[in-house]
Protein backbone atom coordinates (compact mmCIF):
# COMPACT_ATOMS: atom_id res chain seq x y z
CA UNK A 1 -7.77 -47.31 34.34
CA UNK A 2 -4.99 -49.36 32.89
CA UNK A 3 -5.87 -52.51 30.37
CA UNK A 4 -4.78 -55.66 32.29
CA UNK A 5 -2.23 -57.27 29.55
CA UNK A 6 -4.42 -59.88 27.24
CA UNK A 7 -2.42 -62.45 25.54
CA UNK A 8 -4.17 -63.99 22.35
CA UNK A 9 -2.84 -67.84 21.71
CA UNK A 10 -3.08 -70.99 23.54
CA UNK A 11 -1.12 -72.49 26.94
CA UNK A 12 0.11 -75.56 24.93
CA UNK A 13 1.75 -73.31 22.03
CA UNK A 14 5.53 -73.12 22.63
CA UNK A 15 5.74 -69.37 21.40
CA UNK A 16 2.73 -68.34 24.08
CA UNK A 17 4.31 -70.14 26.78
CA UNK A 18 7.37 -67.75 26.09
CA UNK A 19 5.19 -64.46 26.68
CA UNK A 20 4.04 -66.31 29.74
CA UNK A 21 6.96 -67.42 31.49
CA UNK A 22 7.94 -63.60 31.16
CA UNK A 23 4.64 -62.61 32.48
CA UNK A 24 5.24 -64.66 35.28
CA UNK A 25 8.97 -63.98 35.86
CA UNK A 26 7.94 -60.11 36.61
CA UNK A 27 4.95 -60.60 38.12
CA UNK A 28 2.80 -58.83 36.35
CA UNK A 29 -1.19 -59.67 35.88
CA UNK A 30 -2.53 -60.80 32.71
CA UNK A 31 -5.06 -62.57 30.67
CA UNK A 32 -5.28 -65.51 28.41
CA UNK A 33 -7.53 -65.35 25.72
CA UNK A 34 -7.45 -68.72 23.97
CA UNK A 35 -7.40 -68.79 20.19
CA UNK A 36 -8.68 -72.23 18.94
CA UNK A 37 -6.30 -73.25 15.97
CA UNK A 38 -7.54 -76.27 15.46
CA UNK A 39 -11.03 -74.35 14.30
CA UNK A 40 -8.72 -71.99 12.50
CA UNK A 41 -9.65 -68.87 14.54
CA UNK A 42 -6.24 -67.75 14.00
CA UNK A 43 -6.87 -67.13 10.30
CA UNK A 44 -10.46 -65.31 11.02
CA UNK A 45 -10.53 -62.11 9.61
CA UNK A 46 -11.14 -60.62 13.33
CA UNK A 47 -7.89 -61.85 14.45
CA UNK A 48 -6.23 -61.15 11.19
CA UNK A 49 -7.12 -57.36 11.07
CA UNK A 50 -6.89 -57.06 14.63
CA UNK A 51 -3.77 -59.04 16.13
CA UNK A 52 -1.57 -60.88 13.45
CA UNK A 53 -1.75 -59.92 9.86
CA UNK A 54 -0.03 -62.94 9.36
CA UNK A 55 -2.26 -65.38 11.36
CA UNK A 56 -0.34 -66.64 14.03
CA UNK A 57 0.30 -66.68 17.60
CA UNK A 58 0.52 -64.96 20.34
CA UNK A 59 -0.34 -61.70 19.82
CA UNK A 60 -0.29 -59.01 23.05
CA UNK A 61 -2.27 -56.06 24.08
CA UNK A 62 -2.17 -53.53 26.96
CA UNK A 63 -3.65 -50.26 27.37
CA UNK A 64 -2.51 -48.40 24.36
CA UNK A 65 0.08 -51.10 22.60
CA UNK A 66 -0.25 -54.49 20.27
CA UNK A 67 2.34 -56.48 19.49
CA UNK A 68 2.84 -59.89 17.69
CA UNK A 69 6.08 -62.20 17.51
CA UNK A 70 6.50 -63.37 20.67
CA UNK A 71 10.22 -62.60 20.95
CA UNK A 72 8.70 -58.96 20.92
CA UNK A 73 6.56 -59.83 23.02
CA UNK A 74 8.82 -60.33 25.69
CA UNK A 75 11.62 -57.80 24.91
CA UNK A 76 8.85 -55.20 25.19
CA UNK A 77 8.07 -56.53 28.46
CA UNK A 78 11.53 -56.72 29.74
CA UNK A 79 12.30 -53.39 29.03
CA UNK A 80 8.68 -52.04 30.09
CA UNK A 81 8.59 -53.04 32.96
CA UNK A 82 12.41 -53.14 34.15
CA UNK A 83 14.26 -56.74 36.11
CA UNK A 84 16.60 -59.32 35.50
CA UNK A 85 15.72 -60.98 32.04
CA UNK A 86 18.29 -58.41 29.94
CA UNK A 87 21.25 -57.14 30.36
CA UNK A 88 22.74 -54.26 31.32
CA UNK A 89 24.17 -51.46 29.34
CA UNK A 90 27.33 -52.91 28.83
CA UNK A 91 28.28 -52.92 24.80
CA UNK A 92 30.03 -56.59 25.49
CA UNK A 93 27.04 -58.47 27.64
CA UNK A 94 24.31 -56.76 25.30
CA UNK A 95 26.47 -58.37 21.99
CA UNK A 96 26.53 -61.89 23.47
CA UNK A 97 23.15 -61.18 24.97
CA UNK A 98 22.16 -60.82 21.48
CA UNK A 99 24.07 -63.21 19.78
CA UNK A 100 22.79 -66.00 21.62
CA UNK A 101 19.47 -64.54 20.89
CA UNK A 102 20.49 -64.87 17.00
CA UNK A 103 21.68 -68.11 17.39
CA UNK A 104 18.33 -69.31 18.81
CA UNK A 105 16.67 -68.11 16.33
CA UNK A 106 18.43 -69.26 13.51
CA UNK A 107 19.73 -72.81 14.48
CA UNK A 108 18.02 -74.02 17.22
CA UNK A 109 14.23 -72.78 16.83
CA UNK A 110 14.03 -73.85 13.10
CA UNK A 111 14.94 -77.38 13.17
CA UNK A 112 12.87 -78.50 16.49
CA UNK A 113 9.72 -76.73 14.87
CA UNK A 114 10.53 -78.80 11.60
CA UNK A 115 11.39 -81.70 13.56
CA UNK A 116 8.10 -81.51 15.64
CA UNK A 117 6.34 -81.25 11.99
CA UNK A 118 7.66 -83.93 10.10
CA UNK A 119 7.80 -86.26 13.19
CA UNK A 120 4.83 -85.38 15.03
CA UNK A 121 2.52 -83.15 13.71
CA UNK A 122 2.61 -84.18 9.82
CA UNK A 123 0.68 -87.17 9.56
CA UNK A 124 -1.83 -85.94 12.20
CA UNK A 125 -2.82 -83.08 9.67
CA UNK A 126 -3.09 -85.44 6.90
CA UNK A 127 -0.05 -84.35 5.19
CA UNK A 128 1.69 -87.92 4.19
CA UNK A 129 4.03 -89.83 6.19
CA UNK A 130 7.20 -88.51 7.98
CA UNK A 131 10.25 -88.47 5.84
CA UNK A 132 12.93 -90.18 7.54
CA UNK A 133 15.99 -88.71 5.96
CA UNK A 134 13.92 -85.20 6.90
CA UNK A 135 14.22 -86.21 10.52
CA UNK A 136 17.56 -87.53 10.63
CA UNK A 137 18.88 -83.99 9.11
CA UNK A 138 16.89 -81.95 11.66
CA UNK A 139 18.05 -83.93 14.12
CA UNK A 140 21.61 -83.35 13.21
CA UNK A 141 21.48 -79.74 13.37
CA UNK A 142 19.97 -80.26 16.70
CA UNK A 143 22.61 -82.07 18.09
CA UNK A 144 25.12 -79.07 16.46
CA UNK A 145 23.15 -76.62 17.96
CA UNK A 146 23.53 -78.52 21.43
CA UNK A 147 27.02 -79.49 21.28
CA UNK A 148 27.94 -75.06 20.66
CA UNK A 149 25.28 -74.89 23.49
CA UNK A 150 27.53 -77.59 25.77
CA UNK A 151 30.32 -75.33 25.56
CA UNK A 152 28.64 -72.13 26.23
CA UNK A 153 27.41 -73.72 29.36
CA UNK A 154 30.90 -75.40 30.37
CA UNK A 155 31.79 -71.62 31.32
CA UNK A 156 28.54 -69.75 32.18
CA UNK A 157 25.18 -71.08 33.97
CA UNK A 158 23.16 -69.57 31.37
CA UNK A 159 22.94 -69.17 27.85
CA UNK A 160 22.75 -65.14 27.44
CA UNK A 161 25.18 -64.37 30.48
CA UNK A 162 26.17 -64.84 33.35
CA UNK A 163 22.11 -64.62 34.75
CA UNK A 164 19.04 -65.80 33.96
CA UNK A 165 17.45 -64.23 30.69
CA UNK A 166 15.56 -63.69 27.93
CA UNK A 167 17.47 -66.15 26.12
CA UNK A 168 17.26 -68.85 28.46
CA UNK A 169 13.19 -68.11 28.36
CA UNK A 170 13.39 -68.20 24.34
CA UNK A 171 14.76 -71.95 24.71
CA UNK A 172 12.45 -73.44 27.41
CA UNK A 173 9.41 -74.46 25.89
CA UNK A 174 11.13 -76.21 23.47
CA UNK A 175 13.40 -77.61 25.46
CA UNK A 176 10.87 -79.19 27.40
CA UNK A 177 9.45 -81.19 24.46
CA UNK A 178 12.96 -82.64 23.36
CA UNK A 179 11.85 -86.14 25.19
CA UNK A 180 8.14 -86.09 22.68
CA UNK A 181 10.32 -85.95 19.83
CA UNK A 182 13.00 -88.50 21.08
CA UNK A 183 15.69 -86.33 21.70
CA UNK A 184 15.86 -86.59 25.92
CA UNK A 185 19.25 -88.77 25.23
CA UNK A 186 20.79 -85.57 23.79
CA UNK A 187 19.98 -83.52 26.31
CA UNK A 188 20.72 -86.07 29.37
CA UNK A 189 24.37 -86.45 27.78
CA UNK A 190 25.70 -83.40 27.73
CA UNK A 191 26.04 -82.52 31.80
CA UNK A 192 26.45 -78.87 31.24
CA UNK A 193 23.09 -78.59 29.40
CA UNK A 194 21.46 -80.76 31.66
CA UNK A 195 22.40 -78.91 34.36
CA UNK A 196 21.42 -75.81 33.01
CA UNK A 197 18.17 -77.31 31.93
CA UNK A 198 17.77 -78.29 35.81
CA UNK A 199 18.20 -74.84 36.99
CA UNK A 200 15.87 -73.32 34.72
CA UNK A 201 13.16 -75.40 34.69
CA UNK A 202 12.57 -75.18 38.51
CA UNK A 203 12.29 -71.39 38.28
CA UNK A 204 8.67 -71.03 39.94
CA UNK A 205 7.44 -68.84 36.50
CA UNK A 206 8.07 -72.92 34.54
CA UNK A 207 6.72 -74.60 37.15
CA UNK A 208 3.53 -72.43 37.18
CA UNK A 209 3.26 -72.66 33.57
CA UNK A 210 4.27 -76.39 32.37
CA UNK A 211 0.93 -77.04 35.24
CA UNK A 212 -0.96 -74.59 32.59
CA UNK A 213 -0.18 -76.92 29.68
């Protein structure tokens, strides 16, 4: 009898809510098992020898497969189990299928985590103040980041393509928490990217999973 999928991590983590919104785009069954950080269960030698070697979240498992990184994650599922979220085999939409993959994450990925960190999540932990001149340069590669993303979106709804993909699932969760770490503005002044976020964000998979968190 097949293993329903079990995803290891928690609803509020922006990397599980990736594996999620794919789970939800194709339909497919699953369970959440939540990992409690903030108790450090993700650096348990259980879940260390067992899901992440590395001690982080989400990690997957099916019947006879377990994967970590959730950009795995949800390539494996994509191709697994078939639909819209990649492209076809055409050698030009897979490149800038997979460029815009690279540029997510490389320059947009690294500086909202960092930003979240120094801004949010640093002083919380107990690790010292933010550092302004920290948050004004992560900021700045943001608004880079959004400006080549303003451009891409002047001549295609979507990030990867022409359709609705992985890509555009890599950058939602994030997305989302641009107005937590003051950075709505950016997003509400660029129309294209606004418009894009508008579309994607009232897919039903977001909807059912921004309830979750």
């Amino acid at each position: 009898m097949p293993l329903t999928p079990k995803i290891y991590g928690s609803v509020s983590s922006t990397c599980t809510q990736r594996v999620l919104i794919v789970l939800e785009e194709l339909g497919i069954d699953h369970e959440l098992i939540p990992i409690n950080m903030r108790a450090g269960e993700h650096k348990g030698p259980s879940y260390l020898s067992e899901h992440n070697p590395f001690g982080y979240i989400p990690a997957y498992q099916d019947t006879d497969v377990k994967i970590f990184e959730s950009r795995a994650i949800c390539h494996y599922l994509a191709v697994k189990h078939g639909g819209h979220l990649i492209p076809p085999s055409n050698p030009v939409q897979i490149a800038e299928f997979q460029q815009a993959a690279s540029v997510e994450y490389s320059y947009f990925d690294p500086p909202m985590k960092q930003l979240a960190y120094e801004s949010l999540f640093k002083s919380t932990m107990g690790h010292g103040e933010p550092d302004a001149s920290l948050v004004s340069l992560y900021k700045d590669q943001i608004r880079q980041c959004l400006d080549y993303y303003e451009g891409i979106l002047e001549k295609q709804d979507y990030l990867g393509g022409t359709t609705f993909s992985l890509v555009d699932v890599y950058h939602m969760p994030w997305t989302a928490f641009m107005d937590g770490l003051g950075l709505w503005a950016e997003l509400e002044s660029r129309k294209y990217l606004r418009a894009w976020w508008e579309r994607v964000e009232s897919r039903p998979s977001w909807k059912c999973i921004s309830g979750r968190s």
